[in-house]
C-alpha atoms as a PDB file:
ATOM      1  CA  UNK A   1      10.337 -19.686  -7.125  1.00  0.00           C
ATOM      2  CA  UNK A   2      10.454 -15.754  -8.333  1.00  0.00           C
ATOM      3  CA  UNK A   3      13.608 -14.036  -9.028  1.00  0.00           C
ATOM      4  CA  UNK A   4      13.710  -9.968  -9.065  1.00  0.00           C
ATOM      5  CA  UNK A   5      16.322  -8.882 -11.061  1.00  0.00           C
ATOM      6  CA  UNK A   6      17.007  -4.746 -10.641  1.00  0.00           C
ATOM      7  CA  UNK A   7      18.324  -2.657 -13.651  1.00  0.00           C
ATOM      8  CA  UNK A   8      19.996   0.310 -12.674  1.00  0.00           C
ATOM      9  CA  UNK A   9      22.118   3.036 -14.464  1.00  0.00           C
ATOM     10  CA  UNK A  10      24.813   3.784 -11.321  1.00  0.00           C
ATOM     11  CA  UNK A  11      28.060   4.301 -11.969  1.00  0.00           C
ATOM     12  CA  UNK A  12      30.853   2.230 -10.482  1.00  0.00           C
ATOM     13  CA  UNK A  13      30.813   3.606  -6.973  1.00  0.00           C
ATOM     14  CA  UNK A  14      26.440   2.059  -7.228  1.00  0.00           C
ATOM     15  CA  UNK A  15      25.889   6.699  -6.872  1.00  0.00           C
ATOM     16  CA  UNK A  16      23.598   8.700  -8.678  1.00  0.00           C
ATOM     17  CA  UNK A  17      23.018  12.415  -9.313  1.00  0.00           C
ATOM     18  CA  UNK A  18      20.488  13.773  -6.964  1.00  0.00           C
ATOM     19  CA  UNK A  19      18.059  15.788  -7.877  1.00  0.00           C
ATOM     20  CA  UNK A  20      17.474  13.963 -11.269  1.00  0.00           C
ATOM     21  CA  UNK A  21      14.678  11.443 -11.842  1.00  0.00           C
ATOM     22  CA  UNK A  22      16.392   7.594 -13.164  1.00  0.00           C
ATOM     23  CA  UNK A  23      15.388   5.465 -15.320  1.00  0.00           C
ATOM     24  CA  UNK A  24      15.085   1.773 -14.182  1.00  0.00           C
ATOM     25  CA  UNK A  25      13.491  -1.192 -14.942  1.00  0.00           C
ATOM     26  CA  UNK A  26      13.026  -4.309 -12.519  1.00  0.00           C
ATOM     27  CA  UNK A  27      11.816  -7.456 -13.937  1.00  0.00           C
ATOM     28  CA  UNK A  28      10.197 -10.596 -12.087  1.00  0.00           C
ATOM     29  CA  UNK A  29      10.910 -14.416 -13.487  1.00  0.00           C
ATOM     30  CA  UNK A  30      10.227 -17.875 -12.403  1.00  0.00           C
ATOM     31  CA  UNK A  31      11.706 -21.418 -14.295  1.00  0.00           C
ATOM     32  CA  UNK A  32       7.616 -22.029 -15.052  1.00  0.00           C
ATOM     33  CA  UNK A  33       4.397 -20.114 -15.310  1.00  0.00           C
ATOM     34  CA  UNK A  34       3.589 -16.370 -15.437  1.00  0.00           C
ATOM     35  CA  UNK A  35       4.289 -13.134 -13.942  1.00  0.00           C
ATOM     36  CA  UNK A  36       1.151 -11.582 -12.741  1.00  0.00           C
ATOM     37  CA  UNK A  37       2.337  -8.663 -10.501  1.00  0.00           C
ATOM     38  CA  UNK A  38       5.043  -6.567 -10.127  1.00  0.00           C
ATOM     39  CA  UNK A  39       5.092  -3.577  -7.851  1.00  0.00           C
ATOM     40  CA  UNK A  40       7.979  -0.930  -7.090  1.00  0.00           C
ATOM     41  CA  UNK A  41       8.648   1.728  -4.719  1.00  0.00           C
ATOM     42  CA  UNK A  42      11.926   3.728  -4.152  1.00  0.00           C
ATOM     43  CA  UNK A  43      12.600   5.502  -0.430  1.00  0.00           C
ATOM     44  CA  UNK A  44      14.584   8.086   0.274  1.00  0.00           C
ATOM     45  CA  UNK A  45      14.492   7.456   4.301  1.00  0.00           C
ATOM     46  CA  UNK A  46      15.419   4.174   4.982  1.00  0.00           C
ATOM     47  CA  UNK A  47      12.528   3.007   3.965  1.00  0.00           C
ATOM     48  CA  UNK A  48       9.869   5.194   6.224  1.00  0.00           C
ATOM     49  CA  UNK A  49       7.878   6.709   3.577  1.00  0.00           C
ATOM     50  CA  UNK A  50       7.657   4.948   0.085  1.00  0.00           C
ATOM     51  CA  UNK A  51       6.515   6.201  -3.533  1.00  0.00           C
ATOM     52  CA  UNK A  52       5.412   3.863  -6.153  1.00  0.00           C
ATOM     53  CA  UNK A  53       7.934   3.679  -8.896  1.00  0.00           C
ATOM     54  CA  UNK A  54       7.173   2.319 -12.868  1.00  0.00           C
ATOM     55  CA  UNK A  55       9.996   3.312 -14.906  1.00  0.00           C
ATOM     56  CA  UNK A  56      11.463   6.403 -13.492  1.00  0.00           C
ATOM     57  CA  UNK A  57      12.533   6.548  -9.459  1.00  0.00           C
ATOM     58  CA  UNK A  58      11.307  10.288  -8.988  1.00  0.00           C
ATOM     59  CA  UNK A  59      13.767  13.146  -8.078  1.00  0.00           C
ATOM     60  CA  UNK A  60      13.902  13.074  -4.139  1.00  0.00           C
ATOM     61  CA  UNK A  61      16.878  12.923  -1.442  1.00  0.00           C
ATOM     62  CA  UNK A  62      19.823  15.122  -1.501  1.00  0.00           C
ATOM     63  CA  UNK A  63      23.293  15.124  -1.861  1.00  0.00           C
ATOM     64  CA  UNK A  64      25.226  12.613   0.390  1.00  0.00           C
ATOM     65  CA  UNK A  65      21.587  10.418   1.219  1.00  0.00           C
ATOM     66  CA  UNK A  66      20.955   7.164   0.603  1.00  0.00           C
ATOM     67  CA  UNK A  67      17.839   5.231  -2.141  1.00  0.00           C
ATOM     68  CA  UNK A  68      16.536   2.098  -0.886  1.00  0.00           C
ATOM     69  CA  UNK A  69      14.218   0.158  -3.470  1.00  0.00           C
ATOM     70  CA  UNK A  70      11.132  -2.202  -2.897  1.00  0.00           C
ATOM     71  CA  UNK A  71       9.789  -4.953  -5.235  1.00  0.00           C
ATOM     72  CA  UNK A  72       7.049  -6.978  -4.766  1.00  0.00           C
ATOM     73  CA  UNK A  73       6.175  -9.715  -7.223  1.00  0.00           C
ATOM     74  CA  UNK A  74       3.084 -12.351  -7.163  1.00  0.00           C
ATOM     75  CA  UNK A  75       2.875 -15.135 -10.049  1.00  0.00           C
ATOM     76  CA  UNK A  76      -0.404 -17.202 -11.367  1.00  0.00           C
ATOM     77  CA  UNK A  77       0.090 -19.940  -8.919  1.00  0.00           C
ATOM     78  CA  UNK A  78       0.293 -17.595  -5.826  1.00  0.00           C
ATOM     79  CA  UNK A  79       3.825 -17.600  -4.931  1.00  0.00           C
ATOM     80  CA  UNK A  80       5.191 -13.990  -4.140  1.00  0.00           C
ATOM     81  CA  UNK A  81       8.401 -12.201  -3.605  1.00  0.00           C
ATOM     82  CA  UNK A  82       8.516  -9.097  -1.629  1.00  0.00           C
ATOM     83  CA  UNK A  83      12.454  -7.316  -1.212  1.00  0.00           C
ATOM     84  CA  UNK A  84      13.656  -4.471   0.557  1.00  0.00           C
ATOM     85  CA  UNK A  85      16.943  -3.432  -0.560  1.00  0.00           C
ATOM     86  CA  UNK A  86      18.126  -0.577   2.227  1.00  0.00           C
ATOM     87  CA  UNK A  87      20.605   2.006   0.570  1.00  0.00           C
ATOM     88  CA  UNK A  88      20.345   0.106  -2.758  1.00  0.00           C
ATOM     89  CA  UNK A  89      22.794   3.227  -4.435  1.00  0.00           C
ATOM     90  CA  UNK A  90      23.680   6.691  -3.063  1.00  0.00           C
ATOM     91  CA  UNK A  91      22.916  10.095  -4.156  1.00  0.00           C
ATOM     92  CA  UNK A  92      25.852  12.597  -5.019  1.00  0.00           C
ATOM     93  CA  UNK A  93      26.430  16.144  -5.646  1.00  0.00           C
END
């Protein structure tokens, strides 16, 4: 079984300053065997239109709008994860 965990610098309302790129990191574990994929992508429309994310979600939304995040992981034996978080955090002024 994989487990995503998300690492992300929000403050305590889960908002973020739009208009500035964040630094995250999202990490992929299981109890035995290896990692062998880990894809990200960060929307800023629900989810419509996605753009691959490594370290950095890119500047994008505005003010009052919404982040969701997608992570897909695959291990050595074949199992996979795939998770849509919709609105994961909100963008502020």
């Amino acid at each position: 079984m994989l487990e995503v965990d998300y690492s992300l610098p929000v403050d305590l309302r889960n908002s973020r300053k739009a208009g500035v790129p964040m630094p995250v990191k999202f990490t992929a574990s299981r109890q035995s065997g290896t990692v062998r994929e880990l894809q990200a992508y960060a929307s800023f429309d629900d989810g419509l239109d996605r753009v691959p994310v490594k370290s950095l979600v890119p500047p994008g939304g505005k003010a009052g709008g919404h982040v969701s995040l997608r992570v897909a992981a695959r291990d050595t034996d074949g199992n996979s994860v795939d998770q849509t978080v919709l609105r994961a955090y909100r963008l502020r002024a």
